[in-house]
C-alpha atoms as a PDB file:
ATOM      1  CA  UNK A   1       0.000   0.000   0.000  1.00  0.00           C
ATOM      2  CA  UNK A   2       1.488   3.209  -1.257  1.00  0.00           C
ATOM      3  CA  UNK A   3       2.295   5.700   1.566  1.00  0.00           C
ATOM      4  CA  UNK A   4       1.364   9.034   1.245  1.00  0.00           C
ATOM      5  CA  UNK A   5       4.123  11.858   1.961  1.00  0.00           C
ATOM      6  CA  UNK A   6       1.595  14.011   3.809  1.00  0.00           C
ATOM      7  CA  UNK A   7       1.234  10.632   6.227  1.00  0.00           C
ATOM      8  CA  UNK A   8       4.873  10.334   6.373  1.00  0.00           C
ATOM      9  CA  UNK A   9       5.664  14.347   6.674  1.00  0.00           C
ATOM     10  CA  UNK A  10       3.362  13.609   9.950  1.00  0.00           C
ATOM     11  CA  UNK A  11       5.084  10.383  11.000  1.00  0.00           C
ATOM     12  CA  UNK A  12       8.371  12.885  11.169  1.00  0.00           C
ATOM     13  CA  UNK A  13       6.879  14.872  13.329  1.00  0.00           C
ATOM     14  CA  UNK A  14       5.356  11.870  15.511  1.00  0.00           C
ATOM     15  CA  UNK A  15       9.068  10.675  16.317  1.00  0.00           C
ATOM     16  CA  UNK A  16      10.451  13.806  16.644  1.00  0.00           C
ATOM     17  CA  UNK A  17       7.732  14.804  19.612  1.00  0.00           C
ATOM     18  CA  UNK A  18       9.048  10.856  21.059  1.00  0.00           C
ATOM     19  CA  UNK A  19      12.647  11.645  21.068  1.00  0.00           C
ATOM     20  CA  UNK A  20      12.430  15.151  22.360  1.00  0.00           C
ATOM     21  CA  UNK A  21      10.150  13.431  25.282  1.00  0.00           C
ATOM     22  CA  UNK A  22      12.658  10.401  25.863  1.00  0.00           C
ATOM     23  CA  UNK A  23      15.772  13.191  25.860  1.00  0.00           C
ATOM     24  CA  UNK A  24      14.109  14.971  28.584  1.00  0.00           C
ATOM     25  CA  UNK A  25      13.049  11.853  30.447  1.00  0.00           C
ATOM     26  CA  UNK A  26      16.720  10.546  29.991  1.00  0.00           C
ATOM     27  CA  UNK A  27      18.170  13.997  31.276  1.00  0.00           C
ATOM     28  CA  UNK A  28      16.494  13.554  34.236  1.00  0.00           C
ATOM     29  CA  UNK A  29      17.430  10.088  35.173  1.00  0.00           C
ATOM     30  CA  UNK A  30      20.683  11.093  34.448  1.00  0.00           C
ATOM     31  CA  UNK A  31      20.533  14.038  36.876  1.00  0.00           C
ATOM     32  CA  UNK A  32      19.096  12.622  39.635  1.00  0.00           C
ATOM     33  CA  UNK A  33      21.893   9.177  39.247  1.00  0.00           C
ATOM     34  CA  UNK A  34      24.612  12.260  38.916  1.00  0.00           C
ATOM     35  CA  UNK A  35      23.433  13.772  42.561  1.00  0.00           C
ATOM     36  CA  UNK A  36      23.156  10.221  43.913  1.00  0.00           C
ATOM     37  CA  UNK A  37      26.839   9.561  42.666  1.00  0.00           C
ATOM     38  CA  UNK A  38      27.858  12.648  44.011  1.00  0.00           C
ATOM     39  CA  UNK A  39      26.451  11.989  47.533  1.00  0.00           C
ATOM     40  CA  UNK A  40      27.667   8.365  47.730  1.00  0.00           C
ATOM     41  CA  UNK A  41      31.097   9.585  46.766  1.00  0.00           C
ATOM     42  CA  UNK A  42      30.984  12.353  49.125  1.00  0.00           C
ATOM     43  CA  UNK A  43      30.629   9.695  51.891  1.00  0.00           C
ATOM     44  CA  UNK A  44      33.666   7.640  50.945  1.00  0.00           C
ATOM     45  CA  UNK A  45      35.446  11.050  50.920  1.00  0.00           C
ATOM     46  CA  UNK A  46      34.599  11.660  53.993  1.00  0.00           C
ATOM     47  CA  UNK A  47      35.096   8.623  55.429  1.00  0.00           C
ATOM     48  CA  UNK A  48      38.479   8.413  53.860  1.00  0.00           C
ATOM     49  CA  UNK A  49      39.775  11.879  55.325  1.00  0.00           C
ATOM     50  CA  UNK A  50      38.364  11.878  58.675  1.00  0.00           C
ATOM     51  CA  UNK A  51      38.629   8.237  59.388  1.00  0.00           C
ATOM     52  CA  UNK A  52      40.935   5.931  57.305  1.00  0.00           C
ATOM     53  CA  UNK A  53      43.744   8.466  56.638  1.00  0.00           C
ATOM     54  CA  UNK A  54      44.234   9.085  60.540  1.00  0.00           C
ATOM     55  CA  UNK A  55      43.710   5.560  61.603  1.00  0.00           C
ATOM     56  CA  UNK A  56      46.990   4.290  58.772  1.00  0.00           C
ATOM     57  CA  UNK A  57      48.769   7.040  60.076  1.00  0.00           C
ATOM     58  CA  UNK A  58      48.784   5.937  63.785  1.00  0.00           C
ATOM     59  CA  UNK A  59      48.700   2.182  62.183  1.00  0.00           C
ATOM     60  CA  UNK A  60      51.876   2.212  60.357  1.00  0.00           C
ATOM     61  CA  UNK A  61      53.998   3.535  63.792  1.00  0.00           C
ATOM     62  CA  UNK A  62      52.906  -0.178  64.918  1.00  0.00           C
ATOM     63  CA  UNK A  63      56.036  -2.373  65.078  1.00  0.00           C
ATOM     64  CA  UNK A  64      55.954  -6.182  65.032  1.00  0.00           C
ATOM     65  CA  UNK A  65      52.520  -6.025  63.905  1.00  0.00           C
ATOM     66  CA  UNK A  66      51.200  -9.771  63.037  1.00  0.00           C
ATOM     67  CA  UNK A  67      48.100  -8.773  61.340  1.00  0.00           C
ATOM     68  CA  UNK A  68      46.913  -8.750  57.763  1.00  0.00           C
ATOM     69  CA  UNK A  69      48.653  -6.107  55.619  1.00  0.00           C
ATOM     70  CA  UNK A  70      45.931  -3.147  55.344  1.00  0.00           C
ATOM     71  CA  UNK A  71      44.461  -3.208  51.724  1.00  0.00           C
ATOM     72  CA  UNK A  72      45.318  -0.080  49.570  1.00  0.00           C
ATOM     73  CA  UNK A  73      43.074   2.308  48.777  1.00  0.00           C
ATOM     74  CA  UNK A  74      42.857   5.694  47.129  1.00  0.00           C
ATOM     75  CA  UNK A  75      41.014   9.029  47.863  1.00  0.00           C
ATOM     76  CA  UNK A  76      37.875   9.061  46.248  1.00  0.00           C
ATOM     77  CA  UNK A  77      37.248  11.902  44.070  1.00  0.00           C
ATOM     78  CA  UNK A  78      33.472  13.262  43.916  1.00  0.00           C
ATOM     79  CA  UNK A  79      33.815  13.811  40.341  1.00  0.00           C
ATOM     80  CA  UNK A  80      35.490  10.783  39.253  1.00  0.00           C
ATOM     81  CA  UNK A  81      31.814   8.328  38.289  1.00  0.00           C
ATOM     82  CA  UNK A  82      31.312   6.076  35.832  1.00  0.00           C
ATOM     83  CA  UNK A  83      29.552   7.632  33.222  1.00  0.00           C
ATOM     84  CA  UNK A  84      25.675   6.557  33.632  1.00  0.00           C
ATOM     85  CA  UNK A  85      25.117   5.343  30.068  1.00  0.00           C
ATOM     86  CA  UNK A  86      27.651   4.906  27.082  1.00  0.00           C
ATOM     87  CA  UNK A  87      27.738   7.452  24.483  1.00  0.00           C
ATOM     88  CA  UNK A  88      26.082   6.796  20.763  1.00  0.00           C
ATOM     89  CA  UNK A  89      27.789   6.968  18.418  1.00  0.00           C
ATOM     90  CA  UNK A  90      27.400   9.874  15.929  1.00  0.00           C
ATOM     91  CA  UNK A  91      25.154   8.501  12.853  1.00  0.00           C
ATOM     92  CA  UNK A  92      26.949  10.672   9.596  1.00  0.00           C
ATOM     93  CA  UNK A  93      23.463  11.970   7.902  1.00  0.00           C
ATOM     94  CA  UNK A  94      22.501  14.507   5.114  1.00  0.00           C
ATOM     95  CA  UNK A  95      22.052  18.161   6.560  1.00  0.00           C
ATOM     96  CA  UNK A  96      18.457  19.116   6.705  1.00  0.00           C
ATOM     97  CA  UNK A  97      18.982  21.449   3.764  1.00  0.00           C
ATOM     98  CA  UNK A  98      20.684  19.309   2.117  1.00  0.00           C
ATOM     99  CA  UNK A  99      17.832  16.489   2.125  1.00  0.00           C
ATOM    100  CA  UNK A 100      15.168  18.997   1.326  1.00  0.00           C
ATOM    101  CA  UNK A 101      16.907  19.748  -1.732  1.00  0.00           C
ATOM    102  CA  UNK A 102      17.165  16.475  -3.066  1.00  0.00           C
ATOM    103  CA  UNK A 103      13.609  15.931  -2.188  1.00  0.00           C
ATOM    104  CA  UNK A 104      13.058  18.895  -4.295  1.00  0.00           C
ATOM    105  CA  UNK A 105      15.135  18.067  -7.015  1.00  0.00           C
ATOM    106  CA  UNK A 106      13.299  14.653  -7.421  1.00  0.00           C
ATOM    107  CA  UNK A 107       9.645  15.579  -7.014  1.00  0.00           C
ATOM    108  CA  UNK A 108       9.845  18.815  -9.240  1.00  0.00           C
ATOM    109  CA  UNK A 109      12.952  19.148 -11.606  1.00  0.00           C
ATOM    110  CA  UNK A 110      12.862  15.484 -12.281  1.00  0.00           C
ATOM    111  CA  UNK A 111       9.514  14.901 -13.326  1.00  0.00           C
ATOM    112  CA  UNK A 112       9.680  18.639 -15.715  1.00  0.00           C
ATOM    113  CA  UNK A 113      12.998  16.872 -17.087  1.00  0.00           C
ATOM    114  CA  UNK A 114      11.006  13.233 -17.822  1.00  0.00           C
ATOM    115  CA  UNK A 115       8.097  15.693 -19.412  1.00  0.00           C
ATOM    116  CA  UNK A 116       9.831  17.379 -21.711  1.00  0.00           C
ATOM    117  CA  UNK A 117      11.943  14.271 -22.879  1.00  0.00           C
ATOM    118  CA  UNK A 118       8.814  12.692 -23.619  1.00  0.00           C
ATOM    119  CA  UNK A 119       7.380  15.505 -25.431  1.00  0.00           C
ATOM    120  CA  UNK A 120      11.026  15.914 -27.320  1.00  0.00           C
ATOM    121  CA  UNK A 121      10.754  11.605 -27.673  1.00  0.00           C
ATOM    122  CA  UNK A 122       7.500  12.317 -29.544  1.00  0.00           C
ATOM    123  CA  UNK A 123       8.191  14.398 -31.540  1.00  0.00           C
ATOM    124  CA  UNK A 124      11.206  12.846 -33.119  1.00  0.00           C
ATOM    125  CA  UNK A 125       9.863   9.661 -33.240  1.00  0.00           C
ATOM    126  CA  UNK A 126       6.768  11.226 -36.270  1.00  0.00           C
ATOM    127  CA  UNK A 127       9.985  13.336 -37.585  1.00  0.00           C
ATOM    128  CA  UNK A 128      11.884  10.408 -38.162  1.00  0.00           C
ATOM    129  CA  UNK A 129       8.946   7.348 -39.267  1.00  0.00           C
ATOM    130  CA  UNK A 130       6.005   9.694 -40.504  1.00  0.00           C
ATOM    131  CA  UNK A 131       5.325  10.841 -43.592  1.00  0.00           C
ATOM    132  CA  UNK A 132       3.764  14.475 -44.411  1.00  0.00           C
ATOM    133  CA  UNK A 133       0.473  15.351 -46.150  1.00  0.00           C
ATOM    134  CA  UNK A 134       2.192  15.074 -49.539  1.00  0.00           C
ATOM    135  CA  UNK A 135       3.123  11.387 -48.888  1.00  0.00           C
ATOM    136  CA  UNK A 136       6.950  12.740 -48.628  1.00  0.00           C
ATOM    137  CA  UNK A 137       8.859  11.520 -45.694  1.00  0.00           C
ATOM    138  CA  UNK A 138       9.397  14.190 -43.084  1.00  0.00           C
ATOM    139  CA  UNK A 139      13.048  13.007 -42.022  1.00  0.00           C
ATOM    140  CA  UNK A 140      13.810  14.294 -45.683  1.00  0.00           C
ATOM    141  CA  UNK A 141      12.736  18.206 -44.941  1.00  0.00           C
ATOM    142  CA  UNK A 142      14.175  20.142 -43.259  1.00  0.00           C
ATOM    143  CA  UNK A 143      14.196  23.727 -40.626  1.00  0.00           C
ATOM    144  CA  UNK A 144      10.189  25.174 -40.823  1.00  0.00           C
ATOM    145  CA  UNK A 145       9.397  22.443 -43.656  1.00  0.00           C
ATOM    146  CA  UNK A 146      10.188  19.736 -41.306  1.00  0.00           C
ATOM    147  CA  UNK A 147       8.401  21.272 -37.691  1.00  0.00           C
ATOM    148  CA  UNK A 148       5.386  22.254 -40.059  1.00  0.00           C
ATOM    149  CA  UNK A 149       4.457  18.821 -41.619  1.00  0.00           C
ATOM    150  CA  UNK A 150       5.145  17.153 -37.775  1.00  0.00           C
ATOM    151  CA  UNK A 151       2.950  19.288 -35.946  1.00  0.00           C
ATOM    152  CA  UNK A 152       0.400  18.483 -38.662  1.00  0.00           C
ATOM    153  CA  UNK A 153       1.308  14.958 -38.547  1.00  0.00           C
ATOM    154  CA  UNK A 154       0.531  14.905 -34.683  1.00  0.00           C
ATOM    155  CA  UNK A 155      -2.747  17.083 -34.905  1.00  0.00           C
ATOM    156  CA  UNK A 156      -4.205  14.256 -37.536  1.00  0.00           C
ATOM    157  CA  UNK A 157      -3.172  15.995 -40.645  1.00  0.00           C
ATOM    158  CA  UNK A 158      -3.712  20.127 -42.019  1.00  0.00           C
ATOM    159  CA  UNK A 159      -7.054  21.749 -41.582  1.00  0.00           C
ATOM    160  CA  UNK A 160      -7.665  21.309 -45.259  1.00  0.00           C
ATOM    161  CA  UNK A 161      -7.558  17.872 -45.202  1.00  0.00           C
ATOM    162  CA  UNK A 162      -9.828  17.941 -42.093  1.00  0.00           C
ATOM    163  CA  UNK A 163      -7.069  17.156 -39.567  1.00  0.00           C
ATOM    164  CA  UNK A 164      -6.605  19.278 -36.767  1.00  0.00           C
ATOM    165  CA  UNK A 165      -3.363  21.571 -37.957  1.00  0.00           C
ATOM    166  CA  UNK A 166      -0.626  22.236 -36.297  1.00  0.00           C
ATOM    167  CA  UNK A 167      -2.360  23.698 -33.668  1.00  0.00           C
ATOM    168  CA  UNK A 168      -3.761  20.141 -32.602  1.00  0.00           C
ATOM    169  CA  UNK A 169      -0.470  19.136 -33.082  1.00  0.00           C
ATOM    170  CA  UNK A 170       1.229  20.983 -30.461  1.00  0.00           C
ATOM    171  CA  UNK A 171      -1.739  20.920 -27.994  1.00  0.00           C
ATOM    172  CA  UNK A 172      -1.018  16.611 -28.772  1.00  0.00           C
ATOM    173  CA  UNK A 173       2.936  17.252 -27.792  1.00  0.00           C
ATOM    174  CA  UNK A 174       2.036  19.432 -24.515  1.00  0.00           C
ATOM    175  CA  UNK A 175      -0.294  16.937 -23.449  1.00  0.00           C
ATOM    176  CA  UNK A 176       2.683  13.930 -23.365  1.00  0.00           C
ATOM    177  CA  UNK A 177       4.505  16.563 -21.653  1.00  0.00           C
ATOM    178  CA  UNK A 178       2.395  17.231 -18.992  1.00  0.00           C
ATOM    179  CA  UNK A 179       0.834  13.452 -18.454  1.00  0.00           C
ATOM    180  CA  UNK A 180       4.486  12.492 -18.646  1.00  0.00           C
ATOM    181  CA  UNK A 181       5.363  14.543 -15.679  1.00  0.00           C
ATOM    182  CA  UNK A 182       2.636  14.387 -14.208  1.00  0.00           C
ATOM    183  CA  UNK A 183       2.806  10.614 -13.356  1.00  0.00           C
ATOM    184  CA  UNK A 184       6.593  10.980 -13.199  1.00  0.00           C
ATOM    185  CA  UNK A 185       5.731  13.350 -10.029  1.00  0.00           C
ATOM    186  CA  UNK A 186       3.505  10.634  -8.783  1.00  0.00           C
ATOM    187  CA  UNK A 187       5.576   7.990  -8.926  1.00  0.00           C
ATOM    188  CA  UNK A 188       8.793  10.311  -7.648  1.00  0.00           C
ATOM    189  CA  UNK A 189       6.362  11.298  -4.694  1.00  0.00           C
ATOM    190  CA  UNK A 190       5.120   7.909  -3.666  1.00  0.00           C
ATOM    191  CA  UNK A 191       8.815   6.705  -3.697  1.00  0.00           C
ATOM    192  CA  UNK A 192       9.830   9.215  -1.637  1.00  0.00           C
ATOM    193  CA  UNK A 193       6.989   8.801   0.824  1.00  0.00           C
ATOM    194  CA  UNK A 194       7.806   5.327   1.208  1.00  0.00           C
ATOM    195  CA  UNK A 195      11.884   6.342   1.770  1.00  0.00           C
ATOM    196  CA  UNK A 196      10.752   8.240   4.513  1.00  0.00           C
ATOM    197  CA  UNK A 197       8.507   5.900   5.612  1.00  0.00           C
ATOM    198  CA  UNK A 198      10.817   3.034   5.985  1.00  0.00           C
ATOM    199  CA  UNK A 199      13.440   5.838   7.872  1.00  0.00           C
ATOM    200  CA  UNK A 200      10.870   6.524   9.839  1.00  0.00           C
ATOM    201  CA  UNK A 201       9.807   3.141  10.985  1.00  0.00           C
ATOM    202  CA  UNK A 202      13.853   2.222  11.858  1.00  0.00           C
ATOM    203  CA  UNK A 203      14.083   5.463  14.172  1.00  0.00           C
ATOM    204  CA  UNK A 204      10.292   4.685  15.703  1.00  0.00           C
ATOM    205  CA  UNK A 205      12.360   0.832  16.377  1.00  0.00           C
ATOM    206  CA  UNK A 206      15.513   2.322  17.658  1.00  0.00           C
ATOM    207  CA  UNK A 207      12.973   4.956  19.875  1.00  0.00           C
ATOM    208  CA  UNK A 208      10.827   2.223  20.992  1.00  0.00           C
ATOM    209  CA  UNK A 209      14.038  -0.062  22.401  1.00  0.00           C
ATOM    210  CA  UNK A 210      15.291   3.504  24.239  1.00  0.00           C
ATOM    211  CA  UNK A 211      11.685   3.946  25.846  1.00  0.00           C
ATOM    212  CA  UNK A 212      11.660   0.794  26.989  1.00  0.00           C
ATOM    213  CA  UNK A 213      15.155   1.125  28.675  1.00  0.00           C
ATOM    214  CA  UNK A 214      14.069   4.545  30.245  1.00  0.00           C
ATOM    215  CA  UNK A 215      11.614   2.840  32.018  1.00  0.00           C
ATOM    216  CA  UNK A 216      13.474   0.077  33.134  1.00  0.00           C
ATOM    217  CA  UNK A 217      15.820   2.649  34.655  1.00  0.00           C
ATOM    218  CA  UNK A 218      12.735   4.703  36.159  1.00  0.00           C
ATOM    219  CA  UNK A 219      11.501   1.408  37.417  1.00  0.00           C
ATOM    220  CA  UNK A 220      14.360   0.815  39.355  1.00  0.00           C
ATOM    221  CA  UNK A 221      15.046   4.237  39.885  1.00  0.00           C
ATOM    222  CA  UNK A 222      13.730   3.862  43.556  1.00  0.00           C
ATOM    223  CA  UNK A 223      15.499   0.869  44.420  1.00  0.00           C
ATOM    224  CA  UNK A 224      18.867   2.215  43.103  1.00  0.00           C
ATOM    225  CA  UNK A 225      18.118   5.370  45.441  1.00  0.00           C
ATOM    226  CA  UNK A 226      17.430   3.018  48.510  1.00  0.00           C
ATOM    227  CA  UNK A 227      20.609   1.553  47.931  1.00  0.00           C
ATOM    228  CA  UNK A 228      22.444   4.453  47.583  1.00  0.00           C
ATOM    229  CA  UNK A 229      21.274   5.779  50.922  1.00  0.00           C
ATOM    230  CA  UNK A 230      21.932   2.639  52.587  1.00  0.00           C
ATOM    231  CA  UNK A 231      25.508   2.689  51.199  1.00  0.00           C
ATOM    232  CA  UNK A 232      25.774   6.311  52.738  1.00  0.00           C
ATOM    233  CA  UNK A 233      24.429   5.457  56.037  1.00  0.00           C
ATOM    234  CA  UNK A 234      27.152   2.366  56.434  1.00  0.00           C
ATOM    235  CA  UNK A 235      29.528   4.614  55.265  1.00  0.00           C
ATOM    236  CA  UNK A 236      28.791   7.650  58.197  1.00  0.00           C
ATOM    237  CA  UNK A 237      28.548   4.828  60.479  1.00  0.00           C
ATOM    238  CA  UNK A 238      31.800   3.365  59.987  1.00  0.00           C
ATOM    239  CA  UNK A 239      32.931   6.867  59.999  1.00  0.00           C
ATOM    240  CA  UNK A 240      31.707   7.377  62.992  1.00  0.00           C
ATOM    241  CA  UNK A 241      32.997   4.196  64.919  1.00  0.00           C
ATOM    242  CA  UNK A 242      36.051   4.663  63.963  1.00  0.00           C
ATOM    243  CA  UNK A 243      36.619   8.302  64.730  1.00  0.00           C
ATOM    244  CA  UNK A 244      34.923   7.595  68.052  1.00  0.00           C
ATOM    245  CA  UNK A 245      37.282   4.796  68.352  1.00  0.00           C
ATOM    246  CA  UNK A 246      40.765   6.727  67.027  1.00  0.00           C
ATOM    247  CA  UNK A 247      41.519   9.062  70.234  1.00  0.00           C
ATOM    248  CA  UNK A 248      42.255   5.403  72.505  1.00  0.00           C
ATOM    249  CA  UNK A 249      44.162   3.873  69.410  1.00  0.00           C
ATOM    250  CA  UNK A 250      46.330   7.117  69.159  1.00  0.00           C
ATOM    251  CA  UNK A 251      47.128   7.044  72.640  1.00  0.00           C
ATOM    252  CA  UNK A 252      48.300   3.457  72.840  1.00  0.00           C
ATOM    253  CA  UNK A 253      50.335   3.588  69.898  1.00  0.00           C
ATOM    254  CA  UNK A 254      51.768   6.908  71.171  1.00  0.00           C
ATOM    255  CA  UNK A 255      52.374   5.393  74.546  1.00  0.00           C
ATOM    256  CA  UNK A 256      53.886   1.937  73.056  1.00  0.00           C
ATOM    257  CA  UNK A 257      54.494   1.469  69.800  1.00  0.00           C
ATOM    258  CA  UNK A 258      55.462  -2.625  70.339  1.00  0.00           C
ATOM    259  CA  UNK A 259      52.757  -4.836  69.260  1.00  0.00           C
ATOM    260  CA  UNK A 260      54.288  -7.757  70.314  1.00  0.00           C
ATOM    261  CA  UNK A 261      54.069  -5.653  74.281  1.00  0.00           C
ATOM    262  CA  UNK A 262      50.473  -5.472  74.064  1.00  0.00           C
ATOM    263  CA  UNK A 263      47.872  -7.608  76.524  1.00  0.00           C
ATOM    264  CA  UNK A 264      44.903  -9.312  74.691  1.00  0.00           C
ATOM    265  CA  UNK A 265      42.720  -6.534  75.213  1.00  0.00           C
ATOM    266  CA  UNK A 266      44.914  -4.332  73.939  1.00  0.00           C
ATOM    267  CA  UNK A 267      45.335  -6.191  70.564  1.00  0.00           C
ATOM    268  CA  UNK A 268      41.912  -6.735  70.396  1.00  0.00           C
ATOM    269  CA  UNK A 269      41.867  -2.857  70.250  1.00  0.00           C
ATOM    270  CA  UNK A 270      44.187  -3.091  67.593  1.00  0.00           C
ATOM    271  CA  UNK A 271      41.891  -5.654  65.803  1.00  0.00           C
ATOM    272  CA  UNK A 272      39.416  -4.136  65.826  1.00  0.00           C
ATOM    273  CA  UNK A 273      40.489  -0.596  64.253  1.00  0.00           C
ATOM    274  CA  UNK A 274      41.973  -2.595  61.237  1.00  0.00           C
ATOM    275  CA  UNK A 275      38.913  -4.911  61.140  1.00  0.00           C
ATOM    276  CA  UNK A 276      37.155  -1.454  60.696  1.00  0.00           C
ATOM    277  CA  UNK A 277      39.317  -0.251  58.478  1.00  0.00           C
ATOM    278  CA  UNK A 278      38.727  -3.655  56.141  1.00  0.00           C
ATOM    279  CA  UNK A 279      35.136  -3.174  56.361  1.00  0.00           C
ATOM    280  CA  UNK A 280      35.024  -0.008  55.564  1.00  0.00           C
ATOM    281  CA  UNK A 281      37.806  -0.353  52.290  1.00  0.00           C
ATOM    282  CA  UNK A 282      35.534  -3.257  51.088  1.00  0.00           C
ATOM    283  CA  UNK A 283      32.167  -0.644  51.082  1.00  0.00           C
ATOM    284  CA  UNK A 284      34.086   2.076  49.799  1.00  0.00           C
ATOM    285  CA  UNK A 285      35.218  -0.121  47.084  1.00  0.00           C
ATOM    286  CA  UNK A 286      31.724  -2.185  46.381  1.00  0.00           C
ATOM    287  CA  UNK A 287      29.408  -0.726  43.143  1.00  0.00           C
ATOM    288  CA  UNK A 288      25.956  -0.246  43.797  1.00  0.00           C
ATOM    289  CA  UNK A 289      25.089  -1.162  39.689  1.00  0.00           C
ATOM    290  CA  UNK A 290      26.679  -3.561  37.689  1.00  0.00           C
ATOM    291  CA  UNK A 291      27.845  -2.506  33.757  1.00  0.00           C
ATOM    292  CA  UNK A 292      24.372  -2.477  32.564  1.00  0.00           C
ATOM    293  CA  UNK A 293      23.056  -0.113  35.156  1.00  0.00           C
ATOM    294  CA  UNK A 294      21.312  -2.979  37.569  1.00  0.00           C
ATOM    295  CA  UNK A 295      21.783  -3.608  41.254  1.00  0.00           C
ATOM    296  CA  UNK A 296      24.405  -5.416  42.150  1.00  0.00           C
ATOM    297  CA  UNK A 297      23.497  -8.327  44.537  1.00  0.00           C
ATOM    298  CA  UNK A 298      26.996  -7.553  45.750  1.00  0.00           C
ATOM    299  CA  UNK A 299      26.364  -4.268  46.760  1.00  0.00           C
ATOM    300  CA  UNK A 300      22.942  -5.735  49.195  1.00  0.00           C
ATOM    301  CA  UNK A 301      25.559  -8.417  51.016  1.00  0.00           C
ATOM    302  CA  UNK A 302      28.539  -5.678  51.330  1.00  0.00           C
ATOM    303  CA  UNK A 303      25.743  -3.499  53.296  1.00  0.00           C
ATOM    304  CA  UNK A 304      24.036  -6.397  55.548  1.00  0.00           C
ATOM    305  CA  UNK A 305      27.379  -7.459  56.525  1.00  0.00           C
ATOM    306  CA  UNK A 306      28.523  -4.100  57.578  1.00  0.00           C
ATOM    307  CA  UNK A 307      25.302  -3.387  59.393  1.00  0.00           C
ATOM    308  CA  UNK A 308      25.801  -6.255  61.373  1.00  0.00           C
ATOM    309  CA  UNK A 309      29.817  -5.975  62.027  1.00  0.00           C
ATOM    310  CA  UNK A 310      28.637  -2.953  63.481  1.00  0.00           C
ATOM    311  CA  UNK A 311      26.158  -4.194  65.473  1.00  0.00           C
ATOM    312  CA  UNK A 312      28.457  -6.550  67.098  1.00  0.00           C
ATOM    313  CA  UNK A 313      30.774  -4.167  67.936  1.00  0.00           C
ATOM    314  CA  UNK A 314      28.610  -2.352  70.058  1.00  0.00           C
ATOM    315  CA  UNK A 315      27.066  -5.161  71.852  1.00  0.00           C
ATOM    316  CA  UNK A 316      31.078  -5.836  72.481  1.00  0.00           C
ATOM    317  CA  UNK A 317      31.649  -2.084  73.948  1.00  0.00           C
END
C-alpha cells in the first residue's frame, strides 16, 4: 500500500515529539543518578579523610605487627563516576537542507525533465517514421518544412484535409509533456513517501528499544536510590565508629608502639580498628550497579554485613 508523503511528513513529526520526550526523560534520570553519585562519593570522601587516613597514620607507627597487611586504597574523588550510560555513536546523515533539496530536485525538476523528454521523444519519433500530407517523408525536410508537416502529422493531418493543424499538433505534444510529468511526479512522490517511511519506521524501532530502557531505569530508579542511601548510612557509620574509636588507638600507639608488648585486650583494640578499616575499604570499594546499570546483589551483602559488624561491635563495647 502506497504511503502518502503528507502521512509520512506527519510520521516525522510523531518521532520527533518521542525523542524530544525520551531526551528529557533521559536527562532527568541522568541528573538525579549524577546527585546520587555525588552523595555516595561524598561519603567515601569523607570517610576516607576523617577516618581511614588518621587511623593508617597511627597504624603504620605499629612495630611487630602480626596482622593482615591493610588493603590499599585511594582518595575518592566526587567527580570521578562512571559515566551513567555509554555514548552513541554519531550517525553521519545529510544536513536538513541538504535532504530537502534532493527531495526537491526529485519531485519537481525530475519529473519537468522526464516531461519534456517525452514531449522531445514524440516528436522525433513522427519526424523520423512519418510521412507528411504530400506522402513525402518528413526526415527528408528540413528547418520550418520539417516542424510544419510534424505538428500536422501529430494534430491528424492540415485543416484542409480535415485534420486538426498544427495547432492540434502541439496541444497533442504538450499533453505527453504534462501526463508524462505528471505521473513521473507521482511515482517520484510515492517513492519518496515510502523512503521516509521506511526511515521513519527504523528510528520509531531504535525509539521504541530507548523507551523501553528509560523505564526500566525509572523502574528501578527507587530501588537504586534506597541503595544508595543505605551505602551512605554504612559509610557515616563506619565513619563514625572509627573516629569515636581513634583518640584510645592514638594514645596506645603513642604510649607503646610494640605490638608484640600489648595484653589481649589491647590487641583486640588493635583488631578491631583494622577490622574497621577492612570493612570499611571493602564498602568504599563495592558498586551499587553492575555494567548495565542494575543492582548489584553484591552491593545488598557488602551493606548487611557491615550493618551487622557494626552491630556486634557495640554489643562488644
Amino acid at each position: 500500500m502506497a504511503i502518502d508523503l503528507v502521512d509520512a511528513v506527519r510520521f516525522v513529526n510523531t518521532n520527533r515529539q518521542r525523542r524530544k520526550r525520551l531526551l528529557e526523560c533521559e536527562r532527568e534520570l541522568d541528573r538525579r543518578a549524577a546527585e546520587d553519585n555525588a552523595a555516595l562519593q561524598g561519603a567515601r570522601l569523607t570517610l576516607y579523610d576523617e577516618a581511614l587516613v588518621p587511623f593508617r597514620d597511627v597504624y603504620q607507627r605499629l612495630q611487630h605487627v602480626e596482622l593482615v597487611e591493610l588493603t590499599v586504597v585511594e582518595r575518592p574523588t566526587v567527580g570521578d563516576t562512571a559515566s551513567i550510560e555509554p555514548r552513541q555513536p554519531h550517525k553521519i546523515t545529510a544536513p536538513p537542507a541538504v535532504r530537502v533539496l534532493a527531495g526537491g530536485v526529485l519531485v519537481f525538476a525530475v519529473p519537468l525533465v522526464v516531461g519534456h523528454a517525452a514531449k522531445a521523444s514524440a516528436y522525433s519519433a513522427v519526424r523520423t517514421f512519418a510521412s507528411a500530407s504530400t506522402a513525402r517523408a518528413i526526415k527528408t525536410l528540413d528547418g520550418a518544412a520539417a516542424r510544419n508537416a510534424t505538428e500536422a502529422w501529430l494534430g491528424r493531418g492540415p485543416i484542409g484535409a480535415g485534420g486538426g493543424g498544427r495547432a492540434a499538433g502541439r496541444r497533442l505534444l504538450d499533453k505527453i509533456e504534462t501526463a508524462s510529468a505528471s505521473l513521473t511526479r507521482d511515482i517520484a512522490t510515492k517513492w519518496q513517501a515510502q523512503a521516509l517511511d521506511d526511515s521513519q519506521q527504523k528510528k520509531a524501532r531504535a525509539l521504541e528499544r530507548r523507551e523501553a530502557e528509560a523505564r526500566v531505569r525509572q523502574e528501578e530508579a527507587p530501588a537504586r536510590y534506597e541503595r544508595g542511601k543505605d551505602m551512605q548510612r554504612v559509610l557515616g557509620d563506619l565513619r563514625s565508629e572509627m573516629v569515636r574509636r581513634l583518640p584510645s588507638f592514638t594514645t596506645l600507639v603513642e604510649a607503646c608502639d610494640d605490638f608484640a608488648r600489648y595484653d589481649s585486650r589491647q590487641r583486640a583494640e588493635v583488631a578491631a580498628m583494622a577490622d574497621l578499616d577492612g570493612l570499611a575499604v571493602r564498602v568504599m570499594d563495592c558498586p551499587i550497579t553492575d555494567a548495565d546499570g542494575r543492582l548489584t546483589e553484591e552491593s545488598r551483602r557488602v551493606v548487611a554485613d557491615a550493618e551487622a559488624r557494626l552491630r556486634a561491635m557495640e554489643a562488644e563495647s
